[in-house]
N, C-alpha and C. Protein backbone atom coordinates (compact mmCIF):
# COMPACT_ATOMS: atom_id res chain seq x y z
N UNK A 1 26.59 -45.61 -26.41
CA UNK A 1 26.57 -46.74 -27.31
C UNK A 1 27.31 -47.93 -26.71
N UNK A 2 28.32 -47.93 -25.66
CA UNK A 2 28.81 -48.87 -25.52
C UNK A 2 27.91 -49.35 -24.48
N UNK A 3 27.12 -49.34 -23.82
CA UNK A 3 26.07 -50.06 -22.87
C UNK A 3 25.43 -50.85 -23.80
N UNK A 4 25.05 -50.31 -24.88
CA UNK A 4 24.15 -50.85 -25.59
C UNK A 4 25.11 -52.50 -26.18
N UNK A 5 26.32 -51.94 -26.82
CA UNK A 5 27.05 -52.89 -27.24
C UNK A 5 27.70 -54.27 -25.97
N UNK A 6 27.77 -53.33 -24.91
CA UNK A 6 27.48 -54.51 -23.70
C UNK A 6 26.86 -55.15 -23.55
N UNK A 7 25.64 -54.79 -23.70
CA UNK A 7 24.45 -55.56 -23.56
C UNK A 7 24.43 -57.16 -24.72
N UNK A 8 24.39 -56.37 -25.56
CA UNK A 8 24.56 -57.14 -27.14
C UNK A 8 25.73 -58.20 -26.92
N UNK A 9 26.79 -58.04 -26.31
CA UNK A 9 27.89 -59.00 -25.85
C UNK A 9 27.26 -60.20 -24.96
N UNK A 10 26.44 -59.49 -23.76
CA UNK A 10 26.33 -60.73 -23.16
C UNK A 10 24.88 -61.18 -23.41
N UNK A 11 24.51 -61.39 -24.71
CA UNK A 11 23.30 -61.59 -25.54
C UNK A 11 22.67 -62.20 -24.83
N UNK A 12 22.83 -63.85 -23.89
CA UNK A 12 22.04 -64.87 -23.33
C UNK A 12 22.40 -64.69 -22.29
N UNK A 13 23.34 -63.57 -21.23
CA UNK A 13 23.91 -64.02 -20.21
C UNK A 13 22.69 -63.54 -19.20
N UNK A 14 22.21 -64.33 -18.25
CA UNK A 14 21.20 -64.12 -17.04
C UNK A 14 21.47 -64.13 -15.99
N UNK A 15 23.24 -64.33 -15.95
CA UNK A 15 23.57 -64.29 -14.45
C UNK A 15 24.38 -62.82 -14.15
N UNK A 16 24.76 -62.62 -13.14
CA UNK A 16 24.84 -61.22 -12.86
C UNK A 16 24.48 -60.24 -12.54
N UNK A 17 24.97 -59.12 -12.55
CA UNK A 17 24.10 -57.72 -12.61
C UNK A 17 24.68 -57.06 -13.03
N UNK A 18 23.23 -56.13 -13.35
CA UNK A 18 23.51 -55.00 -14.36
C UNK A 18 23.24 -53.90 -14.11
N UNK A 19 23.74 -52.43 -13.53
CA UNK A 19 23.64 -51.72 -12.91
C UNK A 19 22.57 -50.58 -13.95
N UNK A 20 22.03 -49.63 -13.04
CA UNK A 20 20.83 -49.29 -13.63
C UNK A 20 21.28 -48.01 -14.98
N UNK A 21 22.15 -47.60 -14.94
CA UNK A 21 22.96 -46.89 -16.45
C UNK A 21 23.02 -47.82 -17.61
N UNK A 22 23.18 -48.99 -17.31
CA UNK A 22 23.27 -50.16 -18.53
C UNK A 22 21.73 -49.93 -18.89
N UNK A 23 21.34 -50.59 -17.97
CA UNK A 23 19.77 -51.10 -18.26
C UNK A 23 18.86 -49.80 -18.90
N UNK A 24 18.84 -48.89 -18.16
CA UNK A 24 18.65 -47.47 -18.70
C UNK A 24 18.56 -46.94 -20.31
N UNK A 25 20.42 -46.88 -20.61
CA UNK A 25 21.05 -46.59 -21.47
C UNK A 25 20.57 -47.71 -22.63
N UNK A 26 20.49 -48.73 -22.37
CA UNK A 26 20.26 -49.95 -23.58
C UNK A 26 18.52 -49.33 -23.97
N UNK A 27 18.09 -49.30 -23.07
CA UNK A 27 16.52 -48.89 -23.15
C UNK A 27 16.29 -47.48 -23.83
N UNK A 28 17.26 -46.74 -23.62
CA UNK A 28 16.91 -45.48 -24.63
C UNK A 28 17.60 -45.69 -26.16
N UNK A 29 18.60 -46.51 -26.32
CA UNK A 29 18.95 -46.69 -27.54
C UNK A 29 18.20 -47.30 -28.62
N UNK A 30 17.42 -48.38 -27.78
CA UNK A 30 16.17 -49.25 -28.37
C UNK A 30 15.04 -48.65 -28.82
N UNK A 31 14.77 -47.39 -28.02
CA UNK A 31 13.73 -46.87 -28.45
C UNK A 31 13.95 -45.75 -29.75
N UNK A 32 15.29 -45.44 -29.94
CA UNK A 32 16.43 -44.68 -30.59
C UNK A 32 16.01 -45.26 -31.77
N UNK A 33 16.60 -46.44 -31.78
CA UNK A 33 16.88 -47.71 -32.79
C UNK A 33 15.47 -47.44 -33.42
N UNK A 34 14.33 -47.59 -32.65
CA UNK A 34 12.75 -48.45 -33.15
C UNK A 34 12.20 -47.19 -33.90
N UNK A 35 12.58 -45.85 -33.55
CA UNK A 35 11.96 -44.36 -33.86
C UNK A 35 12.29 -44.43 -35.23
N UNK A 36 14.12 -44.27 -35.43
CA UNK A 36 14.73 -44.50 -36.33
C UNK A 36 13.96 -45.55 -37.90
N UNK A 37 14.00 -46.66 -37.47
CA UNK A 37 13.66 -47.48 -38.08
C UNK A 37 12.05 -47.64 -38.62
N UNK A 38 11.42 -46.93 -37.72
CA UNK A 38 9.67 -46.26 -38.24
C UNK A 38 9.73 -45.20 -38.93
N UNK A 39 10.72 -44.00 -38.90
CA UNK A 39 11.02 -43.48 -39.98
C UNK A 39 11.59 -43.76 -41.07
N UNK A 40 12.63 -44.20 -41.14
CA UNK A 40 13.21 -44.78 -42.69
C UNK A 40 11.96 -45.99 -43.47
N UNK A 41 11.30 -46.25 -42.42
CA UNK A 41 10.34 -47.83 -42.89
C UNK A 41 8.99 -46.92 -43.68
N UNK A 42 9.11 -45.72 -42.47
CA UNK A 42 7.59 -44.71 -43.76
C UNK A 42 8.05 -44.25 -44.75
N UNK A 43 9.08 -43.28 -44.73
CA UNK A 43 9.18 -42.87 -46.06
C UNK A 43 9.87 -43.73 -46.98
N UNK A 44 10.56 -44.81 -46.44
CA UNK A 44 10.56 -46.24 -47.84
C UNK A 44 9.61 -47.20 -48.39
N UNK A 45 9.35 -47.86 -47.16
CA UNK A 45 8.50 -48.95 -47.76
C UNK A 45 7.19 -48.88 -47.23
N UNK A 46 6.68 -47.68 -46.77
CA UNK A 46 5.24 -47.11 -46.32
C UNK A 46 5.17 -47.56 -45.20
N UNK A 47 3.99 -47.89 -44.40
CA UNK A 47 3.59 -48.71 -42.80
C UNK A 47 3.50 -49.70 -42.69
N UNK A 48 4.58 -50.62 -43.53
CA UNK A 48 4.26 -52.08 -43.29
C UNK A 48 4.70 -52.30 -41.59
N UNK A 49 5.88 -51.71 -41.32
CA UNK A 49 6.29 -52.29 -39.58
C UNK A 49 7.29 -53.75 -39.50
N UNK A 50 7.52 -53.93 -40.89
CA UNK A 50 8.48 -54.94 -40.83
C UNK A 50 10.12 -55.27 -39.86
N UNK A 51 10.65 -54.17 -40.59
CA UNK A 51 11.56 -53.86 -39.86
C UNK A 51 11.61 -53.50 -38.60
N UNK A 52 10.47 -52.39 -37.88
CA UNK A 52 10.36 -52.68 -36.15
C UNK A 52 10.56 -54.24 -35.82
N UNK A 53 9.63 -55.06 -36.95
CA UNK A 53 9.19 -56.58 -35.75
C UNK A 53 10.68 -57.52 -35.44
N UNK A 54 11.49 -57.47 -36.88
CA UNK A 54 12.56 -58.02 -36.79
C UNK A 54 13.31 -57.50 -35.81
N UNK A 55 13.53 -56.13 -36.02
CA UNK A 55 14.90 -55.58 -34.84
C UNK A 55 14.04 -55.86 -33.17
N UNK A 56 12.53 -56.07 -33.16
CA UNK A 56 12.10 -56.53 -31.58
C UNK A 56 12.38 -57.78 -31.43
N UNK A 57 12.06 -58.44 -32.26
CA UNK A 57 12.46 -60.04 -32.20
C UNK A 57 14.47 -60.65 -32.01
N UNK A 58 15.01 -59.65 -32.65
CA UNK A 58 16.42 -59.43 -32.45
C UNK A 58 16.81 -59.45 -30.87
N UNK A 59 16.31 -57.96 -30.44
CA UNK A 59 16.62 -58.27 -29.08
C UNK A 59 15.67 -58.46 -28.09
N UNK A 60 15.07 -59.41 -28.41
CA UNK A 60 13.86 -59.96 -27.62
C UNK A 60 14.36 -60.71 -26.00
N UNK A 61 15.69 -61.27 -26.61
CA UNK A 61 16.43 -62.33 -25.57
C UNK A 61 17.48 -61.30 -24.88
N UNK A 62 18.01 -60.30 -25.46
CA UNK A 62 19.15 -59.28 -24.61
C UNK A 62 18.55 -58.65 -23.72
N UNK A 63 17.06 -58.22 -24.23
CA UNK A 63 16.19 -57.21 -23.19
C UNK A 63 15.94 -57.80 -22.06
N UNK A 64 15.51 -59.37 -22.05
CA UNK A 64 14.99 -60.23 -20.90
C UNK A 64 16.21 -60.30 -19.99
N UNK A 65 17.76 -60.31 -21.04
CA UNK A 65 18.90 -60.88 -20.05
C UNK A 65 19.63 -59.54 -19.50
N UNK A 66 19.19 -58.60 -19.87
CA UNK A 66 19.59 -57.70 -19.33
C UNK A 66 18.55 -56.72 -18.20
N UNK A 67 17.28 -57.06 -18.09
CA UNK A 67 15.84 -56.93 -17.28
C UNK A 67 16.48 -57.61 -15.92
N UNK A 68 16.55 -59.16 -16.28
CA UNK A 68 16.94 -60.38 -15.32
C UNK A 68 18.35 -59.82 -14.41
N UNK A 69 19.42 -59.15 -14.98
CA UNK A 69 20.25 -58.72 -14.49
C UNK A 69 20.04 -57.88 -13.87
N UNK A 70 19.18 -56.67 -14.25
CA UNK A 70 18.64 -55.75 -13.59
C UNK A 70 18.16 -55.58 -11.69
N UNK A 71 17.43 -57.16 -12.21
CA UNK A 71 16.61 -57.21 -10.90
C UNK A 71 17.59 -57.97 -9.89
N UNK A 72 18.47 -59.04 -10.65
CA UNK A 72 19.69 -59.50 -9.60
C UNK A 72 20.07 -58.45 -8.78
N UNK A 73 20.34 -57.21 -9.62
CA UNK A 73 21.04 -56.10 -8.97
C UNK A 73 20.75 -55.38 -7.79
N UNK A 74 19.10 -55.90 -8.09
CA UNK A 74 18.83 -54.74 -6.35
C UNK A 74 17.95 -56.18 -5.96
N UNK A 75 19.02 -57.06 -5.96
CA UNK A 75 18.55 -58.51 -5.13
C UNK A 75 17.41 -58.80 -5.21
N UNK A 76 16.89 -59.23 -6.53
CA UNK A 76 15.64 -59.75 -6.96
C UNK A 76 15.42 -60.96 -8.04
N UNK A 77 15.20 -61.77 -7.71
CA UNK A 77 15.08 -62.71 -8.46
C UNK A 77 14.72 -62.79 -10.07
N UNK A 78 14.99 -63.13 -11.13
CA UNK A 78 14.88 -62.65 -12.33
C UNK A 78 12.90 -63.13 -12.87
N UNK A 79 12.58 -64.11 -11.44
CA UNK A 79 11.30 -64.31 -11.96
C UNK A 79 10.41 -63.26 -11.70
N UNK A 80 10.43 -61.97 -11.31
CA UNK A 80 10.22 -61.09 -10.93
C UNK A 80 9.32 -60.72 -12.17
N UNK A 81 10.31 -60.79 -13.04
CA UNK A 81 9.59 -59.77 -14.83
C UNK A 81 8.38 -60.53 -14.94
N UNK A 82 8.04 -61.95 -14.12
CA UNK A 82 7.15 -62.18 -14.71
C UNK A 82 5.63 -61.33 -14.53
N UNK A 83 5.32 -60.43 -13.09
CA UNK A 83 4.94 -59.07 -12.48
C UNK A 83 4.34 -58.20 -13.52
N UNK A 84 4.98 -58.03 -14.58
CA UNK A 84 4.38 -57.66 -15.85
C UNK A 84 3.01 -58.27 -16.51
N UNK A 85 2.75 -59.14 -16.27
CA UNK A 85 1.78 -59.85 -16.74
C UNK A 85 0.39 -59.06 -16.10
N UNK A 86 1.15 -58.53 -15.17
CA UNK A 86 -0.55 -58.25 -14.05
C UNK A 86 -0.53 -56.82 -14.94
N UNK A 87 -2.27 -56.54 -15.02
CA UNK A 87 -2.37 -55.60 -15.77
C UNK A 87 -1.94 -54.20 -15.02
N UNK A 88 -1.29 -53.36 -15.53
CA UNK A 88 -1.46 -51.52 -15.37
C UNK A 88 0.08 -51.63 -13.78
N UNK A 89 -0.90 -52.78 -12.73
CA UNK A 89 0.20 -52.41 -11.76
C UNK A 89 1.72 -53.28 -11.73
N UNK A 90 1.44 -54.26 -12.57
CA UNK A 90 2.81 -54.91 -12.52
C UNK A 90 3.66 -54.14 -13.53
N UNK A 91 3.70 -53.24 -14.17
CA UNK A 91 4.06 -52.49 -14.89
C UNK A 91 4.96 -51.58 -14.39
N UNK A 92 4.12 -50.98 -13.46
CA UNK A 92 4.37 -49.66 -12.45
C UNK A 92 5.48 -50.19 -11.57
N UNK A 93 5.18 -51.87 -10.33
CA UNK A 93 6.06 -52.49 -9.88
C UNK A 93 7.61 -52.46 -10.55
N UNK A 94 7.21 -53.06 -12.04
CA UNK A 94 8.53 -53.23 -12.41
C UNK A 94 9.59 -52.78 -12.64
N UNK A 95 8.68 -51.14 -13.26
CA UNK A 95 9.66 -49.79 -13.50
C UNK A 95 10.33 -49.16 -11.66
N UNK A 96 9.75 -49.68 -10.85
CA UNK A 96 10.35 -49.18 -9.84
C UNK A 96 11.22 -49.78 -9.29
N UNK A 97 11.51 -51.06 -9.54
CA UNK A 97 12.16 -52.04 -9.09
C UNK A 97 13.62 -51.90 -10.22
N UNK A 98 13.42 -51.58 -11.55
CA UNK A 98 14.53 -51.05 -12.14
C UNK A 98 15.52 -49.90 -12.17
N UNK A 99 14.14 -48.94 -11.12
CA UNK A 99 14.93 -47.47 -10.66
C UNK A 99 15.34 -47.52 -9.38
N UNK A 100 15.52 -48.55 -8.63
CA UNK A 100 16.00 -48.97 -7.30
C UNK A 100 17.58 -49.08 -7.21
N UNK A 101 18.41 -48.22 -6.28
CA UNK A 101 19.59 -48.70 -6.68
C UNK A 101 20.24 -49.95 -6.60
N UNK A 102 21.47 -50.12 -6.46
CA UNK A 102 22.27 -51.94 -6.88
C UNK A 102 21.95 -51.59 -4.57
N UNK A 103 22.26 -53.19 -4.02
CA UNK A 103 22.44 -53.74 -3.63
C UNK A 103 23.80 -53.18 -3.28
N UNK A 104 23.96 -52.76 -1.71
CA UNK A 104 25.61 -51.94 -1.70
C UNK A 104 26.81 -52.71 -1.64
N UNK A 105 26.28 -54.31 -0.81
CA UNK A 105 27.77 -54.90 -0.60
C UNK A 105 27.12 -56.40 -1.51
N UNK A 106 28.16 -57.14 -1.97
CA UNK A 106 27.59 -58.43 -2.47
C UNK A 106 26.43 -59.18 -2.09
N UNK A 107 25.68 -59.72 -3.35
CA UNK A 107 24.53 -60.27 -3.09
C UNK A 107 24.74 -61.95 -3.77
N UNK A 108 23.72 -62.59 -3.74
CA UNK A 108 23.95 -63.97 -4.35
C UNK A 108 24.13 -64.14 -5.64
N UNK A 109 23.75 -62.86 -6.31
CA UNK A 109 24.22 -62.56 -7.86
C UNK A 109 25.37 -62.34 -8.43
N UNK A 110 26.34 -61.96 -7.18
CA UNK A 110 27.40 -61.22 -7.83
C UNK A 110 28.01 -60.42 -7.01
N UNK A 111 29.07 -59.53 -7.32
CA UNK A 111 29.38 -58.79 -6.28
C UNK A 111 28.98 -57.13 -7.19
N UNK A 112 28.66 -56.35 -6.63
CA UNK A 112 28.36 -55.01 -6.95
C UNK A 112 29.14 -54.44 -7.93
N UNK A 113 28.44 -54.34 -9.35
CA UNK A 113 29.51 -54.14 -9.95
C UNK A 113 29.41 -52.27 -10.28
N UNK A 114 29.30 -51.31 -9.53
CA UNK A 114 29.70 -49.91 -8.89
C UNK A 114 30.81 -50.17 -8.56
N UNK A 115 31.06 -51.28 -7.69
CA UNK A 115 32.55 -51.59 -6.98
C UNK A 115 33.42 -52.09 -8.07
N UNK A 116 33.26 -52.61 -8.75
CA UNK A 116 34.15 -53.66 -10.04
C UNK A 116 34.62 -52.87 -11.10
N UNK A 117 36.53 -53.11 -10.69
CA UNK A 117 36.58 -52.44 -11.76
C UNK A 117 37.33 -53.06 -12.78
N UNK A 118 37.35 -53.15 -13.97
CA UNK A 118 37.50 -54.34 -15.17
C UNK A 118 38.51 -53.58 -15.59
C-alpha cells in the first residue's frame, strides 16, 4: 500500500524515476481497487460502472506520471507511452520496456533510485 500511496503523493510529478516495484505494485492495487469496486457496484447499484469510471478518471494523471517515470528509469523518454497507440504491438513494446530494469549508474532523469536512500 505504500507504493500505491507514493504514487498518489507525487500525483503530477513527471520527472524522475520510478523503479519497477512502484510501478508494478501501484498497478496491482488499481486493478485491486477496480475488482473491488465492480463488486460492491453489482451487488449495490447493479451494472451501471459508475464508480469504475470515476476512480479511472481519478488516477488517470498518477498512472501517466508514474508510466513516464517508469520509462525515465530504464532511460526512456516519457514520450515513449505514446507506442501504445500502435495496435496489439505497442502494447507488447510497452509492457517490456516497464519490465526492463532501472538504468545502473545515473541517467538524465535522475540518479538511480535502487541507490537512494531517503
Amino acid at each position: 500500500m505504500n507504493w500505491y500511496l507514493k504514487v498518489m503523493r507525487q500525483y503530477a510529478d513527471f520527472n524522475g524515476r520510478a523503479r519497477r516495484k512502484e510501478y508494478w505494485m501501484f498497478l496491482l492495487i488499481n486493478i485491486i481497487i477496480a475488482v473491488a469496486l465492480a463488486v460492491v457496484e453489482g451487488a449495490i447499484l447493479g451494472t451501471s460502472g459508475v464508480l469504475g469510471v470515476i476512480y479511472a478518471l481519478a488516477i488517470l494523471i498518477p498512472s501517466f506520471a508514474v508510466a513516464v517515470r517508469r520509462l525515465h528509469d530504464s532511460g526512456r523518454s516519457g514520450w515513449w507511452l505514446l507506442i501504445q497507440f500502435v495496435p496489439v504491438l505497442g502494447s507488447i513494446v510497452l509492457i517490456v520496456f516497464c519490465c526492463m530494469d532501472s538504468e545502473e549508474k545515473d541517467n538524465q532523469y535522475g540518479p538511480n533510485p535502487k541507490l537512494v536512500t531517503a
